[in-house]
C-alpha atoms as a PDB file:
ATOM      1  CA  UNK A   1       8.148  -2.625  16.236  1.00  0.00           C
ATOM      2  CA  UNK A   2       9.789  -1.049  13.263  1.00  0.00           C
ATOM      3  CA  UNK A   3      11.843   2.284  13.262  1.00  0.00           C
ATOM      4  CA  UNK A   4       9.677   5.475  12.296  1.00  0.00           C
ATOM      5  CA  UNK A   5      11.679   6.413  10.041  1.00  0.00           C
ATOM      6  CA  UNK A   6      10.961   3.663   7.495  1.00  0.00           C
ATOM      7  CA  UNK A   7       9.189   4.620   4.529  1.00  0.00           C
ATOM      8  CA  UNK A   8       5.912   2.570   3.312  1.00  0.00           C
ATOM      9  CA  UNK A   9       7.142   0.214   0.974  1.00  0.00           C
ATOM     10  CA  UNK A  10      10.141  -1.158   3.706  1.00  0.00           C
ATOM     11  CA  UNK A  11       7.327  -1.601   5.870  1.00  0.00           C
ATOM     12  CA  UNK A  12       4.856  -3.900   3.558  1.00  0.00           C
ATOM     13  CA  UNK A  13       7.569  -7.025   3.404  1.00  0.00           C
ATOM     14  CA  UNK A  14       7.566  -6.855   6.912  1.00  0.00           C
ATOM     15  CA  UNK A  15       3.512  -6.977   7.190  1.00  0.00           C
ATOM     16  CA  UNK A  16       3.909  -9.659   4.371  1.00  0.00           C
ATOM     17  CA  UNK A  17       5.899 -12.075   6.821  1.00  0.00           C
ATOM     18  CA  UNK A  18       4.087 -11.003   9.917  1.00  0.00           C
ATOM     19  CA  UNK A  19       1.067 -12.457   8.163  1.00  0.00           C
ATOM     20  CA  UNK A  20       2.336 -15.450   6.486  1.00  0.00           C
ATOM     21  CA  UNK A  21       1.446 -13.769   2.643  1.00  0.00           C
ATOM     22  CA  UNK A  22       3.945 -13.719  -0.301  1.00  0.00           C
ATOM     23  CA  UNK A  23       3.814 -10.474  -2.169  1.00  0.00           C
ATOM     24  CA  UNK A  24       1.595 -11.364  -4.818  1.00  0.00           C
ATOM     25  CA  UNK A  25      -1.495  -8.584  -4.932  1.00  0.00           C
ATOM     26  CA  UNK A  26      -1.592  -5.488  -5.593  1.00  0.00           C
ATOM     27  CA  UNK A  27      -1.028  -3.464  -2.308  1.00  0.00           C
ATOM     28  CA  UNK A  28      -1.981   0.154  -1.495  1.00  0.00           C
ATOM     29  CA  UNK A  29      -1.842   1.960   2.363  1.00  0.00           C
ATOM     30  CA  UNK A  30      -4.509   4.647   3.444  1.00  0.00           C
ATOM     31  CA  UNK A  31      -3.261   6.997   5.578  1.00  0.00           C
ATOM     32  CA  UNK A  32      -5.142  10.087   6.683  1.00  0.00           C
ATOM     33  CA  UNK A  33      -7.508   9.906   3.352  1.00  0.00           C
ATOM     34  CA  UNK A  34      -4.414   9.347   1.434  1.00  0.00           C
ATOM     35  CA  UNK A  35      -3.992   6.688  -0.925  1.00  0.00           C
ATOM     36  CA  UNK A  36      -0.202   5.867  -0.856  1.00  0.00           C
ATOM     37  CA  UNK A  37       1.379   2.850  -3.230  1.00  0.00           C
ATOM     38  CA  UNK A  38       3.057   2.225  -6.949  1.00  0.00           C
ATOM     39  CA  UNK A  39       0.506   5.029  -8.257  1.00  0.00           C
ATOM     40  CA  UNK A  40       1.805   3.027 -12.283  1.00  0.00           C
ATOM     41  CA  UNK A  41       0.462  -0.232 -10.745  1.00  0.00           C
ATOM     42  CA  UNK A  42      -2.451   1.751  -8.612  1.00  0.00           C
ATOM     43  CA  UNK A  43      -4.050   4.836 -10.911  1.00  0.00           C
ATOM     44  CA  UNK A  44      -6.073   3.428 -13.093  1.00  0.00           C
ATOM     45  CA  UNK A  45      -6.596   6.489 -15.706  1.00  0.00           C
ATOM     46  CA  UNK A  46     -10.446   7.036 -14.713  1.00  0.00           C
ATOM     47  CA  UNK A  47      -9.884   9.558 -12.159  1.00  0.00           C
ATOM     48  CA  UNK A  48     -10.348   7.633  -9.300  1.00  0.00           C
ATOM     49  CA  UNK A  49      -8.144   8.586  -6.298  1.00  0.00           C
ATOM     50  CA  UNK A  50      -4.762   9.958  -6.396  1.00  0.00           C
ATOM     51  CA  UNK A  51      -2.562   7.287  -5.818  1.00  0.00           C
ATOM     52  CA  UNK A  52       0.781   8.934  -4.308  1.00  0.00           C
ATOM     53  CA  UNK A  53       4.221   7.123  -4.442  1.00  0.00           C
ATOM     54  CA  UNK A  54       5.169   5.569  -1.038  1.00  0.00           C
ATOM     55  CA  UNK A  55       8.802   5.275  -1.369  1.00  0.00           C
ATOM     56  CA  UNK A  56       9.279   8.589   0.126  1.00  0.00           C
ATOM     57  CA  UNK A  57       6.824   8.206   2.735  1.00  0.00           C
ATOM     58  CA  UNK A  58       7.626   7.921   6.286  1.00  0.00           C
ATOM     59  CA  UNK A  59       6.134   5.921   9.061  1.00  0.00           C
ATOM     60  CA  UNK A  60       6.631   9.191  11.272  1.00  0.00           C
ATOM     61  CA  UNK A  61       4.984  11.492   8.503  1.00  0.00           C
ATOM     62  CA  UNK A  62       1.959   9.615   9.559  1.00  0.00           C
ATOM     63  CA  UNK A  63       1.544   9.786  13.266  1.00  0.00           C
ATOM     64  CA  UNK A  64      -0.798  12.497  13.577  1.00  0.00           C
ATOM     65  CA  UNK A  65      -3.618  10.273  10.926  1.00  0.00           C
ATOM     66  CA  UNK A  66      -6.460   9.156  12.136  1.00  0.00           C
ATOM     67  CA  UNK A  67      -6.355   5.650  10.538  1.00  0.00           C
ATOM     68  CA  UNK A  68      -3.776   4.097   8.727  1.00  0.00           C
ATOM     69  CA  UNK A  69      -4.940   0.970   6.797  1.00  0.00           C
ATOM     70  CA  UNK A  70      -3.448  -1.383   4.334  1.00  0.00           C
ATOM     71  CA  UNK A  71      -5.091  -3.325   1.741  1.00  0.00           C
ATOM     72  CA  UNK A  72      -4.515  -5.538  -1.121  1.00  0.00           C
ATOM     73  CA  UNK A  73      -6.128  -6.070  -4.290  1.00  0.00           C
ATOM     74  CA  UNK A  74      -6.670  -9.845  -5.460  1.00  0.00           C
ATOM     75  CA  UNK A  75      -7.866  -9.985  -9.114  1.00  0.00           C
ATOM     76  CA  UNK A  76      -8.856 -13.691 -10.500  1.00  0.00           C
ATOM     77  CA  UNK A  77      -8.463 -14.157 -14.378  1.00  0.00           C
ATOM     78  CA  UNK A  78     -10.806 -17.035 -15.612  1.00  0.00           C
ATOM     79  CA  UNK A  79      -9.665 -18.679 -18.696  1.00  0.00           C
ATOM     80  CA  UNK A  80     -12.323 -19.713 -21.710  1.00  0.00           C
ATOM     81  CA  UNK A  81     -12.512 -22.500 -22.979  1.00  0.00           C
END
């Protein structure tokens, strides 16, 4: 259990370890419909979805969402040659 009054990005180092994975993706949370992260890592200038900062986020602001998921993003950069 963590406190509730953690905000997003304390709680990803802890899912990190619980998991065995280094911090080495790009990570977002959904919350609600919500796309929380680092929106300069996340938006991606072609209007996708909002991507809003989760430093400020609380795990409490979140307990009346429907689903809260967590993802990361695992790009592969092939070489030519």
């Amino acid at each position: 259990m963590v406190p509730c009054d953690w905000t997003l990005d304390r709680l990803h180092p802890v899912l990190q370890a619980a998991f065995g994975r280094i911090d080495s993706h790009l990570h977002e949370f959904r919350i609600g419909g919500l796309r929380y992260g680092d929106p300069a890592l996340l938006d991606d200038g072609f209007a996708g979805p909002c991507t809003f900062g989760y430093t400020e986020v609380r795990l409490q602001d979140s307990s009346g969402a429907t689903t809260v998921s967590t993802m990361s993003t695992i790009s592969e950069t092939t070489g030519s040659g």
